[in-house]
Each structure stands twice: as structure tokens, then as C-alpha cells.
N, C-alpha and C. Protein backbone atom coordinates (compact mmCIF):
# COMPACT_ATOMS: atom_id res chain seq x y z
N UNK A 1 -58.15 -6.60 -16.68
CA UNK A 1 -58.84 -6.43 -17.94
C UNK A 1 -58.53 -5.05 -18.50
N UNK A 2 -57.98 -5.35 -19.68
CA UNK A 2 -57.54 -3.44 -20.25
C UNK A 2 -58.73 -3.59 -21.69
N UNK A 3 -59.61 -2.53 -21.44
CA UNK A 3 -60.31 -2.35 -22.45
C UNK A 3 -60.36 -1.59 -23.93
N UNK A 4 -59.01 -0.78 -23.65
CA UNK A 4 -58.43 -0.05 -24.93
C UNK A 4 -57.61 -1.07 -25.81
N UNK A 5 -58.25 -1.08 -27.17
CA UNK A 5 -57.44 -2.13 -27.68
C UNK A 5 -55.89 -1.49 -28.20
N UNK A 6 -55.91 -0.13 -28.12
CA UNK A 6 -54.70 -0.39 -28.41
C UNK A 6 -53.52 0.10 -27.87
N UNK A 7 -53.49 -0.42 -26.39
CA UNK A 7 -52.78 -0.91 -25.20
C UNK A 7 -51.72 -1.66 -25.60
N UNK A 8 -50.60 -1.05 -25.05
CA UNK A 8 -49.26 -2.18 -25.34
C UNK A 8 -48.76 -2.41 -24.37
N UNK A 9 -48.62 -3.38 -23.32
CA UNK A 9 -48.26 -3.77 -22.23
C UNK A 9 -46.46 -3.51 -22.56
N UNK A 10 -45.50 -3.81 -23.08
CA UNK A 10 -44.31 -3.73 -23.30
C UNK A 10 -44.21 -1.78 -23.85
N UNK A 11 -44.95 -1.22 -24.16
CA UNK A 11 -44.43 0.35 -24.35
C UNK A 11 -44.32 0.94 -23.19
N UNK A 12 -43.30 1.73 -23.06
CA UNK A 12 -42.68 2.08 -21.79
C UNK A 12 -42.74 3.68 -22.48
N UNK A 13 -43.50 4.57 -21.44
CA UNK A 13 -43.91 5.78 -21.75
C UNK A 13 -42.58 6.82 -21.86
N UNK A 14 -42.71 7.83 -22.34
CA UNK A 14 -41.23 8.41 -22.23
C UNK A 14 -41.64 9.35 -20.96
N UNK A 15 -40.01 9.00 -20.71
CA UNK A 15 -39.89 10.07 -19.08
C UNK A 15 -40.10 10.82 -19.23
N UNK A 16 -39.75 12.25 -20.33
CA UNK A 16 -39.87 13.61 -20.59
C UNK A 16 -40.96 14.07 -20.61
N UNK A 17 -42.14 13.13 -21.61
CA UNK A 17 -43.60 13.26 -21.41
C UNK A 17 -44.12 13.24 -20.03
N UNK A 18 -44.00 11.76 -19.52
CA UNK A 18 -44.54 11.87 -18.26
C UNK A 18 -44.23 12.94 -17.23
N UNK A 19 -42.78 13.70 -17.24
CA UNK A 19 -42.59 14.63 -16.45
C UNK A 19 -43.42 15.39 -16.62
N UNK A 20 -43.76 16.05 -18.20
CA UNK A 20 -44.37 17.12 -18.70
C UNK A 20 -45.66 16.92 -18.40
N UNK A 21 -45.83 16.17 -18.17
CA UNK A 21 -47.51 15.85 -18.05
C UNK A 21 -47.71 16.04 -16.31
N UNK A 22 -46.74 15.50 -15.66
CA UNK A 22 -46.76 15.54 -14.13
C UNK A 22 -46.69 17.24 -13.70
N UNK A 23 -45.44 17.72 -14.51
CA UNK A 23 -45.32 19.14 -14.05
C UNK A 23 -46.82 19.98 -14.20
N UNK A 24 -47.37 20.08 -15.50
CA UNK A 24 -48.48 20.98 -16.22
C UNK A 24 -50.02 20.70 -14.96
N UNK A 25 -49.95 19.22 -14.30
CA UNK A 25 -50.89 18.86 -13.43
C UNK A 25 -50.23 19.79 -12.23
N UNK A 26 -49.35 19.54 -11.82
CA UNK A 26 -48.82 20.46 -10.85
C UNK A 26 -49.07 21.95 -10.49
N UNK A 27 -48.78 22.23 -12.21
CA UNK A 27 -49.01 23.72 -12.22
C UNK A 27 -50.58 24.25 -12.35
N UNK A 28 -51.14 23.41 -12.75
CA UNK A 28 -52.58 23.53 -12.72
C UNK A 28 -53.32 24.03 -11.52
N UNK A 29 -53.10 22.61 -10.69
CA UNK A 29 -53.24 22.64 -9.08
C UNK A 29 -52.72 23.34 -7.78
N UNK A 30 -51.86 23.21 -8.09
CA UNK A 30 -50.94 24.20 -7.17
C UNK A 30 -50.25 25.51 -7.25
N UNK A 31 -49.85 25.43 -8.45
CA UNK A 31 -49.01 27.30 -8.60
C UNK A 31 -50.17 27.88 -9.16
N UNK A 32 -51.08 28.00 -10.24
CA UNK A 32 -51.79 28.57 -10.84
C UNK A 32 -52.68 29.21 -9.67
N UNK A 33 -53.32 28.34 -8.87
CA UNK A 33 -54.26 29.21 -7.89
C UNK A 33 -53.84 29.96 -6.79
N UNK A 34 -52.26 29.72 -6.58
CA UNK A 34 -51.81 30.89 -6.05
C UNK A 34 -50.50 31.59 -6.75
N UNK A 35 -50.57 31.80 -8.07
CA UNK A 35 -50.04 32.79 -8.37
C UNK A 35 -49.37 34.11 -7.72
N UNK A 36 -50.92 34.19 -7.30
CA UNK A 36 -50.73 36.02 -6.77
C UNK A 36 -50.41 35.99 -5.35
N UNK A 37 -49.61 34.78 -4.81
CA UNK A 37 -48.77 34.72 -3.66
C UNK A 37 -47.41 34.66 -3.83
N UNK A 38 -46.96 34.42 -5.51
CA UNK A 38 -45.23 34.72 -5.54
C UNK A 38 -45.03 35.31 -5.56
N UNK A 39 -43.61 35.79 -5.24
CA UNK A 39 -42.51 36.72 -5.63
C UNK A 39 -41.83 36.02 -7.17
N UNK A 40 -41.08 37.27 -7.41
CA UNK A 40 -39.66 36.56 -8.14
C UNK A 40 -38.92 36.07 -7.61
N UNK A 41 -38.75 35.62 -6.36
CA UNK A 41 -37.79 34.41 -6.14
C UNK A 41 -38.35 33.08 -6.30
N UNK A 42 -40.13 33.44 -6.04
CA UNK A 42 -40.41 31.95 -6.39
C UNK A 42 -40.84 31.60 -7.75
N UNK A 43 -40.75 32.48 -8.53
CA UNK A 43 -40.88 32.30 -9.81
C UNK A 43 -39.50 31.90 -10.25
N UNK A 44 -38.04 32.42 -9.82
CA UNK A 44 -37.20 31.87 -10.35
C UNK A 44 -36.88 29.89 -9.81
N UNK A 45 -37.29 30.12 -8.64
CA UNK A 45 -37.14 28.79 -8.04
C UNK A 45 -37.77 27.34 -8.59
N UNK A 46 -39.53 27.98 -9.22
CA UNK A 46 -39.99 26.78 -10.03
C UNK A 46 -39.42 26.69 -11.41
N UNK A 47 -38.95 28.30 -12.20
CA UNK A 47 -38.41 27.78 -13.31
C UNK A 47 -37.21 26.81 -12.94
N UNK A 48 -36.04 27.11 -12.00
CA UNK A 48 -35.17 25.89 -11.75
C UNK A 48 -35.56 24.72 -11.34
N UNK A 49 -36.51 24.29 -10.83
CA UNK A 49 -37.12 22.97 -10.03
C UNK A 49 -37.24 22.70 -11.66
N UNK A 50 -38.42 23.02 -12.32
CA UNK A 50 -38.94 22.74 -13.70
C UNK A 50 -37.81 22.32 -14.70
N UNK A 51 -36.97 23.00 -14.67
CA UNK A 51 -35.63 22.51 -15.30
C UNK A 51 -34.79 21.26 -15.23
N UNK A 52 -34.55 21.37 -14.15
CA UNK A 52 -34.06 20.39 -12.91
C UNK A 52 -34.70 18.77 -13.18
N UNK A 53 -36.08 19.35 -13.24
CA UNK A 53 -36.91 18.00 -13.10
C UNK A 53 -36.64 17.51 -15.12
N UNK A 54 -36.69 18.09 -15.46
CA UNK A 54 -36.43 17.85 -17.23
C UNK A 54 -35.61 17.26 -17.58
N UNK A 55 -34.87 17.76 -16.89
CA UNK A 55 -32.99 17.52 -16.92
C UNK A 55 -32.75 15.96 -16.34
N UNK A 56 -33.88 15.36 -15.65
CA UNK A 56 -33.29 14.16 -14.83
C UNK A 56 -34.50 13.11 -15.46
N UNK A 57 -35.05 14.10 -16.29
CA UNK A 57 -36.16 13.04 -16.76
C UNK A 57 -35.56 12.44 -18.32
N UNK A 58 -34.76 13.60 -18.49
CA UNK A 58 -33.65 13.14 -19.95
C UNK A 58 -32.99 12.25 -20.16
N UNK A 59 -32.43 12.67 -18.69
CA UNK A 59 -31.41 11.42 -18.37
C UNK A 59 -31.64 9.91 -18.40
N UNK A 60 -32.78 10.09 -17.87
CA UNK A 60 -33.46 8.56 -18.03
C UNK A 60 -34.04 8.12 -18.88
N UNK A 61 -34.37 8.84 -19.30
CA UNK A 61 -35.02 8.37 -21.26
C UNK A 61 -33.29 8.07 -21.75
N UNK A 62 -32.34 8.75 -21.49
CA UNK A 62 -31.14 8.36 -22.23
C UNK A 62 -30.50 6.76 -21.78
N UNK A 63 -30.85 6.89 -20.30
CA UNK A 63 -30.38 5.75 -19.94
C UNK A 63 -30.90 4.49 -20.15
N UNK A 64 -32.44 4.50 -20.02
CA UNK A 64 -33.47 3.82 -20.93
C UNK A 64 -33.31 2.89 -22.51
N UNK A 65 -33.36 4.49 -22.96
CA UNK A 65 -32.57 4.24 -24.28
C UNK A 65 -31.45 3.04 -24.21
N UNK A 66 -30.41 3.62 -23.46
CA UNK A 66 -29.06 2.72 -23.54
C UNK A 66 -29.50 1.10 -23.42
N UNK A 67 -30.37 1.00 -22.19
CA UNK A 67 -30.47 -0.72 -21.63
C UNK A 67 -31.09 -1.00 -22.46
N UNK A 68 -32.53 -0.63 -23.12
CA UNK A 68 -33.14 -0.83 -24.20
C UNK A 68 -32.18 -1.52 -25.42
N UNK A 69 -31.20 -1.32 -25.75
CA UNK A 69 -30.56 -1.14 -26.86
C UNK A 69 -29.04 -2.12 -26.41
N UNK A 70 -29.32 -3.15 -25.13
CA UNK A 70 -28.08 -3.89 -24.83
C UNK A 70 -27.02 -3.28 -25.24
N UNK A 71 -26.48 -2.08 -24.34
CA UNK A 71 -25.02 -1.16 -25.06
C UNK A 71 -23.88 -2.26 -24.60
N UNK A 72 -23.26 -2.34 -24.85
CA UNK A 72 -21.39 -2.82 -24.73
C UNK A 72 -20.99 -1.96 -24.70
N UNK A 73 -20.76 -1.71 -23.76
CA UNK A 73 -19.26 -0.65 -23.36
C UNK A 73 -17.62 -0.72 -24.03
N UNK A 74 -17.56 0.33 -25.13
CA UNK A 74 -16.29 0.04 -25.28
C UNK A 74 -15.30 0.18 -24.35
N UNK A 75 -13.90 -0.77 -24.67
CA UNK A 75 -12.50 -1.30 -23.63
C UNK A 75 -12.37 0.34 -24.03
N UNK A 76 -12.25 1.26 -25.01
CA UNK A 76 -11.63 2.05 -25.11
C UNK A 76 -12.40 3.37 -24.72
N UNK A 77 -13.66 3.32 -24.34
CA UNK A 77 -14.32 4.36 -23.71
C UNK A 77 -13.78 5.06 -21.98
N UNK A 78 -12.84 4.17 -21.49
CA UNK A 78 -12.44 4.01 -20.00
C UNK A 78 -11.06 4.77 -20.19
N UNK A 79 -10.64 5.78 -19.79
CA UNK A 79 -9.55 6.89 -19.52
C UNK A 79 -8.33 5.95 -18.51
């Protein structure tokens, strides 16, 4: 039973959001209350994880995109 009427069983959330939304819970919970236990290496390490994770959440909204959208591969796209 879904009680929000305006629920779309076929909308498929975007990856980038959901990352963003996963990361900001993350950072909420976990880095924020210990802050004042990093260094700059671990500050550079979550900005790359954080990146990282963006970067693969793109990808799949792109790839998404693609199946979404029945691509055909062009004969002439292949080297």
C-alpha cells in the first residue's frame, strides 16, 4: 500500500541524487562527529572517495539514460 499519491512506481530516481543524498547522510553521521580526528590526508582521501563516488554515479545515470532510450549502436562507431 503506497499512501503518497504522487508515487510513480516506473520513476527511477537519479543516481547522482541518490549518491548525494547517501554521501551528505554519511557525512552527517560519520565524518562530521569526528572531524577533529582528521588530518589532511584524510581530508584529501574523502574529497577523492566523494569524487570517485560521483563519477560512477554519472556513469550510470548515463548508462541509464542510454537503455532508457533503446540506443543502436552505430556499424560505424566500432574502430
Amino acid at each position: 500500500m503506497n499512501i503518497n499519491p504522487e508515487y510513480n512506481s516506473e520513476e527511477v530516481p537519479s543516481a547522482v541524487g541518490a549518491m548525494k543524498v547517501s554521501m551528505q547522510w554519511l557525512w552527517e553521521n560519520f565524518v562530521e562527529p569526528r572531524k577533529h580526528e582528521l588530518n589532511g590526508d584524510d581530508a584529501d582521501m574523502l574529497a577523492m572517495v566523494g569524487s570517485v563516488l560521483l563519477d560512477i554515479a554519472s556513469d550510470a545515470e548515463a548508462y541509464h539514460k542510454v537503455q532508457g532510450e533503446k540506443f543502436i549502436e552505430s556499424p560505424y562507431s566500432r574502430n
